[in-house]
Protein backbone atom coordinates (compact mmCIF):
# COMPACT_ATOMS: atom_id res chain seq x y z
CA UNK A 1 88.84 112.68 88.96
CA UNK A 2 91.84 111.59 91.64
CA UNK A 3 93.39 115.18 92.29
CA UNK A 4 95.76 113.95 94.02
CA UNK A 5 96.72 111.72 91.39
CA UNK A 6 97.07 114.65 89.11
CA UNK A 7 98.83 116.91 91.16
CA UNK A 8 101.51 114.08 91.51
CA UNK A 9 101.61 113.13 87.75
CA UNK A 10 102.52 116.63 87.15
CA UNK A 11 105.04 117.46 90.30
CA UNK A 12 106.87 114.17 88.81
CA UNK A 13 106.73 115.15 84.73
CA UNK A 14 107.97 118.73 85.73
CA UNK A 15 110.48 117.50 88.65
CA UNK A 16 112.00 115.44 85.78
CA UNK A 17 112.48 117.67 83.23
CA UNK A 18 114.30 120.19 85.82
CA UNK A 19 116.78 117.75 85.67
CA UNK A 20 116.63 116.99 82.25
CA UNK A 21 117.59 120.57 81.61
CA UNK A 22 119.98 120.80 84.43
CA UNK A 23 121.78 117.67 82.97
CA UNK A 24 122.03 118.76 79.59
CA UNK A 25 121.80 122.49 79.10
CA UNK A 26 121.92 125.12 81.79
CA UNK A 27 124.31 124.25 85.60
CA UNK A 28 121.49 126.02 88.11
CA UNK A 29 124.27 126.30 91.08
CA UNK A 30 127.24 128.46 91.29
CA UNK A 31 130.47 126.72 90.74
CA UNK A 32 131.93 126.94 93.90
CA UNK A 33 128.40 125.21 95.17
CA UNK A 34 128.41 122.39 92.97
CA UNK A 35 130.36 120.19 94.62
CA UNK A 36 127.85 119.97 97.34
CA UNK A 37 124.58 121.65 96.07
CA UNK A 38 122.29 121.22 92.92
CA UNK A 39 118.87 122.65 92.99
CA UNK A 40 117.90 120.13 90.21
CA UNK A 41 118.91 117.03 92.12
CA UNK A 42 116.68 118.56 95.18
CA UNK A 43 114.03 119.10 92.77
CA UNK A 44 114.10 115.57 91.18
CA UNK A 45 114.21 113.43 94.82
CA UNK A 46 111.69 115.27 96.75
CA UNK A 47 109.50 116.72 94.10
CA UNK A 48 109.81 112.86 92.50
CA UNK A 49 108.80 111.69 95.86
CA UNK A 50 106.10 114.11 96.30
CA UNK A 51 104.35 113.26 93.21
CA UNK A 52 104.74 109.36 93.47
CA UNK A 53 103.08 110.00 96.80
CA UNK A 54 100.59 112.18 95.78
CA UNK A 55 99.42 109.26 93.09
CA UNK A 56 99.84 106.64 96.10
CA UNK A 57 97.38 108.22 98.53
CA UNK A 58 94.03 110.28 98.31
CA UNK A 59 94.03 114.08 99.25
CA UNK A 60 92.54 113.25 102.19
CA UNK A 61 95.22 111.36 103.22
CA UNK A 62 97.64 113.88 102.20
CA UNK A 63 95.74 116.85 104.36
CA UNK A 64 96.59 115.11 107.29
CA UNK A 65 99.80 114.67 106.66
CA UNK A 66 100.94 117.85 109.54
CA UNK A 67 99.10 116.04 111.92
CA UNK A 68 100.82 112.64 111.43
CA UNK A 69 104.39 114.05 111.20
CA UNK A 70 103.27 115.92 114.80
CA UNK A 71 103.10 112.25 116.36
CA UNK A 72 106.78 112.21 115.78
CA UNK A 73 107.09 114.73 119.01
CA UNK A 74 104.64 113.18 121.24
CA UNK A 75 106.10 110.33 123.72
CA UNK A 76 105.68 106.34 123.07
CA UNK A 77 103.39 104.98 126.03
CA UNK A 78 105.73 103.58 128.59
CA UNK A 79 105.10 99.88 130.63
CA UNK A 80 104.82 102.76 133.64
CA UNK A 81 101.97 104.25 132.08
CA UNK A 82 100.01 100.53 132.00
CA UNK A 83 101.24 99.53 134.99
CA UNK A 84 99.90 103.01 136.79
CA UNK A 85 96.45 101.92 134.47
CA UNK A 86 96.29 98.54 135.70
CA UNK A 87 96.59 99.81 139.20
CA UNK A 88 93.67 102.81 138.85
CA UNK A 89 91.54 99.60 136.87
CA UNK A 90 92.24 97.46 139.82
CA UNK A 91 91.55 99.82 142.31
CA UNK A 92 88.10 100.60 140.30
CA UNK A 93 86.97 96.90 140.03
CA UNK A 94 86.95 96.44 143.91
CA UNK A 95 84.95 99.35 144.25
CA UNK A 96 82.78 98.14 141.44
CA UNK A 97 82.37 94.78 143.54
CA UNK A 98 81.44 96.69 146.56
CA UNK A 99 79.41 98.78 145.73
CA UNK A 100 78.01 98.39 142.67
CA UNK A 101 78.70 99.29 138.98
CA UNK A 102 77.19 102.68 139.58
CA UNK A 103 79.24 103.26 142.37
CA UNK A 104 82.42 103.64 140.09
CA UNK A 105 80.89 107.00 138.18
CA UNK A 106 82.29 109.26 140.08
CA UNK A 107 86.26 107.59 139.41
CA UNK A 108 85.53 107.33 136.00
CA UNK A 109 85.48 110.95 135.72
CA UNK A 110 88.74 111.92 137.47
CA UNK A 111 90.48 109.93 135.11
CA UNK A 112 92.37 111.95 131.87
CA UNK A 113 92.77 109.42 129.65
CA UNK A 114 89.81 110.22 127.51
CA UNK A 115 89.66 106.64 125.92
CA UNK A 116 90.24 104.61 129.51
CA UNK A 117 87.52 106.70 130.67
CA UNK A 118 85.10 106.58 127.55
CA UNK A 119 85.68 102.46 127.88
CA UNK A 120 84.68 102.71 131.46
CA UNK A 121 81.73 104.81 131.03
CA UNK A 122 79.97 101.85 128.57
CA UNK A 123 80.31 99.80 131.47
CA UNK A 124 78.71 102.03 133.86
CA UNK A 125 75.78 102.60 131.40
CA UNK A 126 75.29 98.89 131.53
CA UNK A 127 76.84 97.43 128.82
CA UNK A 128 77.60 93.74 129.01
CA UNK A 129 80.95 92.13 128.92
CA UNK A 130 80.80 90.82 125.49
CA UNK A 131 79.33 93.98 123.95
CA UNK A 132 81.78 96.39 126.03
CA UNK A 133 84.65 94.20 124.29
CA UNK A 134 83.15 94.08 120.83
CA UNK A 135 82.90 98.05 120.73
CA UNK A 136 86.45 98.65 122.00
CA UNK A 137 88.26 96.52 119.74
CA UNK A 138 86.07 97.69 116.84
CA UNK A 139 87.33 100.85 117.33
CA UNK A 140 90.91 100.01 118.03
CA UNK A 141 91.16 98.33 114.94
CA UNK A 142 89.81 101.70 113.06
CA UNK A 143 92.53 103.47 115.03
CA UNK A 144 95.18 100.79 114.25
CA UNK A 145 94.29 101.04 110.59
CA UNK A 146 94.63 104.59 110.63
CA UNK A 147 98.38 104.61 112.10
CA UNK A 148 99.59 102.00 109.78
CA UNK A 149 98.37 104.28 107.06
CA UNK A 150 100.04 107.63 108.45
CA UNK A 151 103.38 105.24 108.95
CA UNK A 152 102.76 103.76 105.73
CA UNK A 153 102.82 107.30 103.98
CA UNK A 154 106.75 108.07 105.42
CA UNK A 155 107.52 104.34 104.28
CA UNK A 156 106.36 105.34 100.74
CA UNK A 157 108.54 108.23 100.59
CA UNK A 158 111.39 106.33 101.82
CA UNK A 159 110.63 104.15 98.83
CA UNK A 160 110.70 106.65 96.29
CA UNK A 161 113.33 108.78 97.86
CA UNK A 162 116.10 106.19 96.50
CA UNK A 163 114.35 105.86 93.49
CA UNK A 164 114.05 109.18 92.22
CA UNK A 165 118.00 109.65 93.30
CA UNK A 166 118.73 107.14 90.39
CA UNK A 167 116.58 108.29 87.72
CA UNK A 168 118.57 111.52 88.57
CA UNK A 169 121.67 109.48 88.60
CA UNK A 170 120.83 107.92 85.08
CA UNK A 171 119.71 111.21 83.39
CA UNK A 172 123.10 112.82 84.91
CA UNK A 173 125.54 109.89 83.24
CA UNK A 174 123.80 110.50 80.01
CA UNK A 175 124.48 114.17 79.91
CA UNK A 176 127.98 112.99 80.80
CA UNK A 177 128.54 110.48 78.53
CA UNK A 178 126.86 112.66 75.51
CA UNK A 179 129.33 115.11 76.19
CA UNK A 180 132.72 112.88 76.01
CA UNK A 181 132.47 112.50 72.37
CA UNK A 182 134.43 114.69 69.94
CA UNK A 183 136.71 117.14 69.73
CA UNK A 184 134.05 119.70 70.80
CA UNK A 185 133.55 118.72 74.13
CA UNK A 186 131.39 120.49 76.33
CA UNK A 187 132.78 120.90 79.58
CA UNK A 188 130.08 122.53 81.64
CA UNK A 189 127.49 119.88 79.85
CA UNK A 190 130.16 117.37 81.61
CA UNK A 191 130.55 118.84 84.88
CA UNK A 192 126.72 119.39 85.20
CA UNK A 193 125.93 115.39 84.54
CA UNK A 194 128.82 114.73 86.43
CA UNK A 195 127.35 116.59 89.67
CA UNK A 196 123.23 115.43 88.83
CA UNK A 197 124.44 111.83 88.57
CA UNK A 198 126.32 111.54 91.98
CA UNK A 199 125.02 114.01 94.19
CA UNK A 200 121.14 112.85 92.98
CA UNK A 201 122.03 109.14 94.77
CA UNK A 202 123.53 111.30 97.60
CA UNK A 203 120.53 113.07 98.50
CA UNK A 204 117.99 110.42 97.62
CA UNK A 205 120.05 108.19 100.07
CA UNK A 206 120.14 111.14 102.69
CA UNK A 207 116.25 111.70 102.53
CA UNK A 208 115.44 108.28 102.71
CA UNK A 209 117.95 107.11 105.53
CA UNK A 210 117.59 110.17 107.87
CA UNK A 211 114.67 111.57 107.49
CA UNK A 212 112.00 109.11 106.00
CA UNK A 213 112.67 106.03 107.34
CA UNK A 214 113.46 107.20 110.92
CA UNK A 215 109.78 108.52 111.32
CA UNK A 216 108.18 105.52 109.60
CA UNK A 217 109.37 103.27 112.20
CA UNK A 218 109.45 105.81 115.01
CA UNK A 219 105.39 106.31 114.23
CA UNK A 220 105.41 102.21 113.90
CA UNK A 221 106.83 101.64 117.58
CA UNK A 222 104.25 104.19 118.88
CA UNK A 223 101.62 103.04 117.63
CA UNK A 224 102.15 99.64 118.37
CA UNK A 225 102.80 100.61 122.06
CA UNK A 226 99.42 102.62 122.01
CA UNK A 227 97.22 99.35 120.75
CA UNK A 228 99.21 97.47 123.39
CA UNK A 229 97.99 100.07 126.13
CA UNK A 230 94.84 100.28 124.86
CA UNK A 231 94.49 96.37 124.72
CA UNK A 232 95.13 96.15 128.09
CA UNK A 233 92.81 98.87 129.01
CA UNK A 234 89.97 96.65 127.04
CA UNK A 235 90.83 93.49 129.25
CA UNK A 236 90.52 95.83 132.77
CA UNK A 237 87.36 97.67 131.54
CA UNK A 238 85.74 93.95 130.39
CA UNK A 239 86.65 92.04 133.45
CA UNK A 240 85.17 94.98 135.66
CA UNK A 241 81.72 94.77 133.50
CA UNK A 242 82.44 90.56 134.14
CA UNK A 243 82.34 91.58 138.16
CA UNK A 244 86.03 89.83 137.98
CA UNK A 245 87.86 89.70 141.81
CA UNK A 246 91.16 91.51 142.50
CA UNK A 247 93.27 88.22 142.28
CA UNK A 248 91.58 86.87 139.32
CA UNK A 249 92.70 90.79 137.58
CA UNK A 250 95.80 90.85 139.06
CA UNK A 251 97.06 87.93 137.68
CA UNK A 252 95.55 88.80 134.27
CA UNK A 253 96.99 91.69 134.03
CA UNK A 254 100.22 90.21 135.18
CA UNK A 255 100.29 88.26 132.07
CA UNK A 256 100.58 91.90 130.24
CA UNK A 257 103.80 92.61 132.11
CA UNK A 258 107.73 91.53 131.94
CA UNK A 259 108.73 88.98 134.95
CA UNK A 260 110.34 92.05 136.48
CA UNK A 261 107.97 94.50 136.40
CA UNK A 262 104.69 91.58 137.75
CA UNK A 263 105.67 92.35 141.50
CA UNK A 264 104.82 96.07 140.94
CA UNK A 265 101.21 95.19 140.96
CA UNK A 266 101.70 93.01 143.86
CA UNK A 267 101.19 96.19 146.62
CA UNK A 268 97.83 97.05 145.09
């Protein structure tokens, strides 16, 4: 059994019917309140959203979903922070070339990137070229795969944010429209699907816009400047295991760079 799935299914059947009953029967917020705030149309965009997500993704997706939202305070990798890399890979190779591979161990572990210096290390151990490469983009792929689905989560909810809002919108205009009819007219019926049908679009439009969205692609640029830094990292680590010369990296790593930023690596 999908738990997760479950869980949703039922967030979603009860998030709905807290509307229902909002719509129809019983106004949840005080009067003076309304204009602005309605527990039900909270309840039917997120806990909608919530439940549509819980049936998109497995729980252990979901359990790291602290841990992905975290990422959102960390900084994006900056073209400073590769071009200070390609200049500590650089300065590696040539001792690599004279002295030896093994000659390098004692660089590799002064370095605090933990994945720079776990890349370095195979080469050290002896790794060829071809095999060093293999490994590393193996497992950047794994970690791409992983971001994409942590980004992918947010971009869900963005999706459903909206979408809830006008289920909550339609359910509101019913209870509106039912209550137009006759002399008996029920007024706080009215006011209640009047305030579920436009402040439900409101706040599915709010979640969506400025909260959702702006951390899917803020978790979408940083990851796609971390497989960028650790791309380049692959190249330096493989053309050190390849015995490459300074000019031959240099200009290889150049390639990685903006015309404006290629002369920084020119004083190495």
């Amino acid at each position: 059994m999908d738990l997760a799935s479950v869980i949703g299914l039922v967030i979603i059947t009860f998030s709905l019917l807290a509307t229902i009953l909002n719509s129809f029967f019983v106004p949840w917020s005080p009067q003076y309140l309304k204009g602005i705030i309605d527990p039900a149309s909270v309840v039917c965009v997120l806990g909608g959203m919530v439940g549509a997500t819980l049936v998109t993704f497995s729980m252990a997706n979901m359990s790291n979903f602290g841990k992905i939202f975290g990422q959102l305070l960390k900084p994006q990798m900056e073209s400073e922070q590769s071009i200070e890399m390609m200049k500590k890979l650089m300065e590696i190779g040539l001792e690599a070339r004279r002295g030896g591979i093994l000659s390098v161990e004692p660089l590799v572990a002064q370095l605090d990137d933990p994945f720079l210096q776990k890349s370095l290390q195979l080469a050290v151990d002896g790794r060829d070229a071809d095999d060093i490469r293999s490994t590393l983009e193996g497992e950047l792929t794994f970690m791409s795969g992983r971001h994409e689905t942590g980004a992918s989560m947010f971009d869900t909810m963005n999706k459903y944010c909206p979408a809830f809002g006008m289920i909550g919108t339609l359910l509101g205009l019913i209870a509106m429209l039912g209550s137009m009819g006759g002399a008996g007219m029920d007024i706080s019926a009215l006011t209640g699907g009047m305030a579920t049908a436009l402040i439900t679009t409101l706040y599915g439009s709010i979640f969506a816009n400025c909260v959702f969205a702006p951390v899917c692609d803020n978790l979408k640029a940083k990851s796609k400047a971390e497989v960028t830094y650790r791309g380049i990292a692959i190249e330096g680590v493989v053309m050190i295991a390849s015995n490459t010369a300074p000019p031959q990296m240099r200009a290889r790593f150049q390639s990685f760079l903006a015309p404006k930023d290629q002369d920084l690596l020119e004083a190495t």
